[in-house]
C-alpha atoms as a PDB file:
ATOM      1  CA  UNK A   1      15.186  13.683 -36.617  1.00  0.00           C
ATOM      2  CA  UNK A   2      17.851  12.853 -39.189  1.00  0.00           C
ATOM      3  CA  UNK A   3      17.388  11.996 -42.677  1.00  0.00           C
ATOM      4  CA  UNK A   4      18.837   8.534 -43.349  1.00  0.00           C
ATOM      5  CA  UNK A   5      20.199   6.476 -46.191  1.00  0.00           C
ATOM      6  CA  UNK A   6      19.222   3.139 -46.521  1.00  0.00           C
ATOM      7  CA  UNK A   7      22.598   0.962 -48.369  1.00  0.00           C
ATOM      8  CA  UNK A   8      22.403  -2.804 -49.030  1.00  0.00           C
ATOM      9  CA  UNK A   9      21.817  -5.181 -51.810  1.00  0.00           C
ATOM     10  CA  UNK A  10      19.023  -5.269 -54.143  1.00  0.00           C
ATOM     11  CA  UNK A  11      18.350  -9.601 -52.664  1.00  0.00           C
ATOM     12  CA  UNK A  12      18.299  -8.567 -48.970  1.00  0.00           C
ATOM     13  CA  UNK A  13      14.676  -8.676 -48.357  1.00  0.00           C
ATOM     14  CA  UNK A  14      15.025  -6.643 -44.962  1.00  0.00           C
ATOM     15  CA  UNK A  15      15.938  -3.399 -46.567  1.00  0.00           C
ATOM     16  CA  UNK A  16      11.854  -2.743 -46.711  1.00  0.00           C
ATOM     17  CA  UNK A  17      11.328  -3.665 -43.002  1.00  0.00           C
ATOM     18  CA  UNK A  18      14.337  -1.612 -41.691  1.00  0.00           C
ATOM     19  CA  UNK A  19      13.291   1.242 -43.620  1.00  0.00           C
ATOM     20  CA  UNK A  20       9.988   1.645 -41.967  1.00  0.00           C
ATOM     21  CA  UNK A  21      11.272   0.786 -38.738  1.00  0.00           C
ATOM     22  CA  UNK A  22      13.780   3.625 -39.061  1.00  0.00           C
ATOM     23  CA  UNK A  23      10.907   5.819 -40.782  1.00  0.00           C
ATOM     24  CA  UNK A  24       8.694   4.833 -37.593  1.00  0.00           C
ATOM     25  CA  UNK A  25      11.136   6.274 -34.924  1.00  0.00           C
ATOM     26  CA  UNK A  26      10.791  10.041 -36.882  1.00  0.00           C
ATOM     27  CA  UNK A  27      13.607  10.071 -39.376  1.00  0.00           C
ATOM     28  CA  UNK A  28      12.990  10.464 -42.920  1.00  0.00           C
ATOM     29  CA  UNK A  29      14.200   7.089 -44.891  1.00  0.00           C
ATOM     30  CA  UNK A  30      15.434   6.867 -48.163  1.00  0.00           C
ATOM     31  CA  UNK A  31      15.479   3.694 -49.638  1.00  0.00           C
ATOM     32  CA  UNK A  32      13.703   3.865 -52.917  1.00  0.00           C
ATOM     33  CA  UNK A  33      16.495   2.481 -54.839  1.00  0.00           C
ATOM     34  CA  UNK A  34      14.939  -1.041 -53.864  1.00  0.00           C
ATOM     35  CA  UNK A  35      11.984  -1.026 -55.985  1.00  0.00           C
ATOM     36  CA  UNK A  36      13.255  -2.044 -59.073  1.00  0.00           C
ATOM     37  CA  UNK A  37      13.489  -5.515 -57.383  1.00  0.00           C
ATOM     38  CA  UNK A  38      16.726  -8.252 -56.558  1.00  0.00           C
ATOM     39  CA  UNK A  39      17.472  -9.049 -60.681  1.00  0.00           C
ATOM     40  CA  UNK A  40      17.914  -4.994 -61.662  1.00  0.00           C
ATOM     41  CA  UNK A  41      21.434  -5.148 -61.782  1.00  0.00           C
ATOM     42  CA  UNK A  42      21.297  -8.791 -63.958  1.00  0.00           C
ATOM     43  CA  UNK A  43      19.061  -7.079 -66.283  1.00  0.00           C
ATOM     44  CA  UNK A  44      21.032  -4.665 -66.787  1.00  0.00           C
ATOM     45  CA  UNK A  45      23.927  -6.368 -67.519  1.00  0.00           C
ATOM     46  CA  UNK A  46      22.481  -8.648 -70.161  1.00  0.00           C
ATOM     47  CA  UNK A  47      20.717  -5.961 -72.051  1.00  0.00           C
ATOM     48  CA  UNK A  48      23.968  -3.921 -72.421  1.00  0.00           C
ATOM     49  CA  UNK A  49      25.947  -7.026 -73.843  1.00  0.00           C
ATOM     50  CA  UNK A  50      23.104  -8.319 -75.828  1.00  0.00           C
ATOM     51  CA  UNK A  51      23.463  -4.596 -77.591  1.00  0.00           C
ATOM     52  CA  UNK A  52      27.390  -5.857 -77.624  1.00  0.00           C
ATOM     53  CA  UNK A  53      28.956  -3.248 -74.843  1.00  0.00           C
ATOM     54  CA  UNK A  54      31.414  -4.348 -72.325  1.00  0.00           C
ATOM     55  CA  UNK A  55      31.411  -2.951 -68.846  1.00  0.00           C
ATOM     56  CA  UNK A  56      33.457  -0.052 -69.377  1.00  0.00           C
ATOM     57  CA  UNK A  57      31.230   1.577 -71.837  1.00  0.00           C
ATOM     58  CA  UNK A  58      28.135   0.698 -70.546  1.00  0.00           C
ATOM     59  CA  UNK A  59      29.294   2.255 -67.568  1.00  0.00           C
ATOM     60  CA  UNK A  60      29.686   5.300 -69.522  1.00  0.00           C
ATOM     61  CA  UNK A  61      25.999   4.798 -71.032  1.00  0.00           C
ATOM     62  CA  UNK A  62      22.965   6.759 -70.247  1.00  0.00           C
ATOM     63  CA  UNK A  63      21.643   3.961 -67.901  1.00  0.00           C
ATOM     64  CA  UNK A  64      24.365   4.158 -65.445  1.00  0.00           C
ATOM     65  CA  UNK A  65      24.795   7.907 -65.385  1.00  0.00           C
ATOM     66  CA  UNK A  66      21.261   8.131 -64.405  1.00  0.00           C
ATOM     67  CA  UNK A  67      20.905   5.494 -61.761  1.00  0.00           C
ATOM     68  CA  UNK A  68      24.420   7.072 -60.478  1.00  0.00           C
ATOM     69  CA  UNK A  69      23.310  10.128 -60.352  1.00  0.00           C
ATOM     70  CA  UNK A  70      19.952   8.752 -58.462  1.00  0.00           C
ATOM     71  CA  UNK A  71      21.569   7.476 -56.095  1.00  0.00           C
ATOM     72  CA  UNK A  72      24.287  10.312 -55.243  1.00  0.00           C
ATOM     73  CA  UNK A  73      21.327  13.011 -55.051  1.00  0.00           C
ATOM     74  CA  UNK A  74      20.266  11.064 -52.319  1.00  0.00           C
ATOM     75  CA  UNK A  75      23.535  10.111 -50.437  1.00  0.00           C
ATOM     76  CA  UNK A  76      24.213  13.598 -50.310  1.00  0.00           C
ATOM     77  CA  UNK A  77      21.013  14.694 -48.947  1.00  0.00           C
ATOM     78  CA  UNK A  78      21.578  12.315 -46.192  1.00  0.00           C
ATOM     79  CA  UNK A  79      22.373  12.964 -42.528  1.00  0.00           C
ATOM     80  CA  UNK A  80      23.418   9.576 -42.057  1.00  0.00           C
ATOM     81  CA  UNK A  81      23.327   6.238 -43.609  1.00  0.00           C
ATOM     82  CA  UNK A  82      22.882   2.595 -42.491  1.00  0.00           C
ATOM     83  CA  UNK A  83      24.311  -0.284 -44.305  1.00  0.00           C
ATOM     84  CA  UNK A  84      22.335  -3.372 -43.788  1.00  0.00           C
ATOM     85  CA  UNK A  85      24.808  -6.507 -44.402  1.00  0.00           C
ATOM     86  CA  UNK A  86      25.195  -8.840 -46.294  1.00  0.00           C
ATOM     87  CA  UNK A  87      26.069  -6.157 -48.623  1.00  0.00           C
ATOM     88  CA  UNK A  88      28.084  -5.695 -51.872  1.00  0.00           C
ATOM     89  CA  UNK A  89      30.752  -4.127 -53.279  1.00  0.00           C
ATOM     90  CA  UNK A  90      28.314  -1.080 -54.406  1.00  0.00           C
ATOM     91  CA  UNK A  91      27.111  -0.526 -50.976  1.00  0.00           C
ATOM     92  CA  UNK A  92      30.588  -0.150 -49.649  1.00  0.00           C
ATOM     93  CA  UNK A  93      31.558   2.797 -51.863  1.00  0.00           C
ATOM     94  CA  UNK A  94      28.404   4.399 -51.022  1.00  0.00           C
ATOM     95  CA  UNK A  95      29.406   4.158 -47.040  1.00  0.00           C
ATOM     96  CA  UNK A  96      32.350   5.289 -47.912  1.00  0.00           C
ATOM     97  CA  UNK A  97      31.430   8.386 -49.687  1.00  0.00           C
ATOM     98  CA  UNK A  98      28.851   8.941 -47.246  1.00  0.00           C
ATOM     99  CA  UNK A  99      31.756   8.848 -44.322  1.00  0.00           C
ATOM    100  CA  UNK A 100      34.194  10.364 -46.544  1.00  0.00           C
ATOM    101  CA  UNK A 101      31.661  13.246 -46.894  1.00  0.00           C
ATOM    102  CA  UNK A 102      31.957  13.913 -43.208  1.00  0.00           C
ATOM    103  CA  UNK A 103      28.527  12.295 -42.752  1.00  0.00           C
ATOM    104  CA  UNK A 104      27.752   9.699 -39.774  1.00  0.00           C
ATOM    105  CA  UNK A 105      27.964   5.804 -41.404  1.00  0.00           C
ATOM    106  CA  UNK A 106      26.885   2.868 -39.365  1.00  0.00           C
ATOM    107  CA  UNK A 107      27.219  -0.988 -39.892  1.00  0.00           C
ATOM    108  CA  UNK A 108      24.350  -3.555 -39.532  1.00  0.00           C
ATOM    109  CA  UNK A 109      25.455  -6.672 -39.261  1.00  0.00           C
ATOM    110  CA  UNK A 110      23.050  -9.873 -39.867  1.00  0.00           C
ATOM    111  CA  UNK A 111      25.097 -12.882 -37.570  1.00  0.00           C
ATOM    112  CA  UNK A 112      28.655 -13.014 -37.595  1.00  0.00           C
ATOM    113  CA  UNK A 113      30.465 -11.852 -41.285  1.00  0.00           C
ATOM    114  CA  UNK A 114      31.638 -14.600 -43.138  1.00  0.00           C
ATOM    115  CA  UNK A 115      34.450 -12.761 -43.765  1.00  0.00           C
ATOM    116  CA  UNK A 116      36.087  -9.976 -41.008  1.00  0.00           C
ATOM    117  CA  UNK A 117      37.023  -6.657 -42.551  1.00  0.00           C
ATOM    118  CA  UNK A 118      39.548  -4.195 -39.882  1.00  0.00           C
ATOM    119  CA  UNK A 119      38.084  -1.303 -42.339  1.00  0.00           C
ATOM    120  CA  UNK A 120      34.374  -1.545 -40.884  1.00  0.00           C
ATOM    121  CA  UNK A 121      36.230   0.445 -38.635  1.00  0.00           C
ATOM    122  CA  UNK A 122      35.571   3.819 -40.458  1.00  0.00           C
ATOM    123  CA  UNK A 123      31.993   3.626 -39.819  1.00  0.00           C
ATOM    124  CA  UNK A 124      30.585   5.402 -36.719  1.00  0.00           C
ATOM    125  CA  UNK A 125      29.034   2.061 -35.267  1.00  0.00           C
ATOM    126  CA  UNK A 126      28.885  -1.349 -36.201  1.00  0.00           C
ATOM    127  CA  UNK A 127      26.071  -2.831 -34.571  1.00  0.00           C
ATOM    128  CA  UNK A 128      24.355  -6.595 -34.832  1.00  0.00           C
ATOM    129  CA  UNK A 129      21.077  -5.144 -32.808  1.00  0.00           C
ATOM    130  CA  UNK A 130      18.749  -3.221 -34.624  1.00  0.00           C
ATOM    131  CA  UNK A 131      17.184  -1.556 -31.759  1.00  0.00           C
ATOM    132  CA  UNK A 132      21.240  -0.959 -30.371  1.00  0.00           C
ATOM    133  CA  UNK A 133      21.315   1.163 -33.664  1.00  0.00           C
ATOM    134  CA  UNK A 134      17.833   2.817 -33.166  1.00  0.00           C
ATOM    135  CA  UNK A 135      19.215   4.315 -30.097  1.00  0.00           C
ATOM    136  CA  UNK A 136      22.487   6.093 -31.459  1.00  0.00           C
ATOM    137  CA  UNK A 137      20.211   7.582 -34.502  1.00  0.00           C
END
């Protein structure tokens, strides 16, 4: 059993499904970051300019230490982590720490990328069959 990271967007609706698919098989899942829902981020971002910051110091704000900080409690308890594509610019650093911390990082794809990146390469598997993925867990 391996305790597994969940990475992708807060809009891709399969995040939920994957999880307890993954959960299903005996690994613990951690996906939590999903529930504050697809707009958290957007939220976010108009609160801290309607207060009049720009993204530089809101980064430095107590918002996005905390959610930071979340989130890296979690990638760090990991064993591995699966990120489920499309995915964003957030979800790639996270793969990356997770495979720069020596951990095992995987790829799900969903159809062919729009666009082709020769850097999926640093993840352990890149895979567009979820039950191809199950198997190497």
């Amino acid at each position: 059993m391996s305790k597994v990271y969940i990475i992708g967007a807060l809009k891709n609706e399969r995040i939920i499904s994957l999880a307890n698919l993954i959960e299903a098989r005996g690994h613990e899942v951690f996906a939590d970051w999903f529930s504050p829902g697809p707009d958290a981020d957007v939220y976010w971002k108009k609160y801290e300019v309607a207060r009049g910051r720009s993204f530089i110091r809101a980064m430095q704000g107590p918002h996005a230490k905390h959610v930071f900080n979340y989130d890296r409690i979690w990638l760090d308890w990991c064993d591995a982590a699966v990120m489920v594509c499309p995915a964003g610019k957030s979800a790639h650093l996270e793969l990356g720490y997770v495979i720069g911390s020596g951990k095992r990082g995987f790829i799900l794809l969903h159809g062919e990328p729009e666009r082709w990146d020769i850097m999926y390469r640093f993840a352990e598997g890149i895979f567009d069959d979820f039950n191809k993925l199950l198997e190497v867990l």
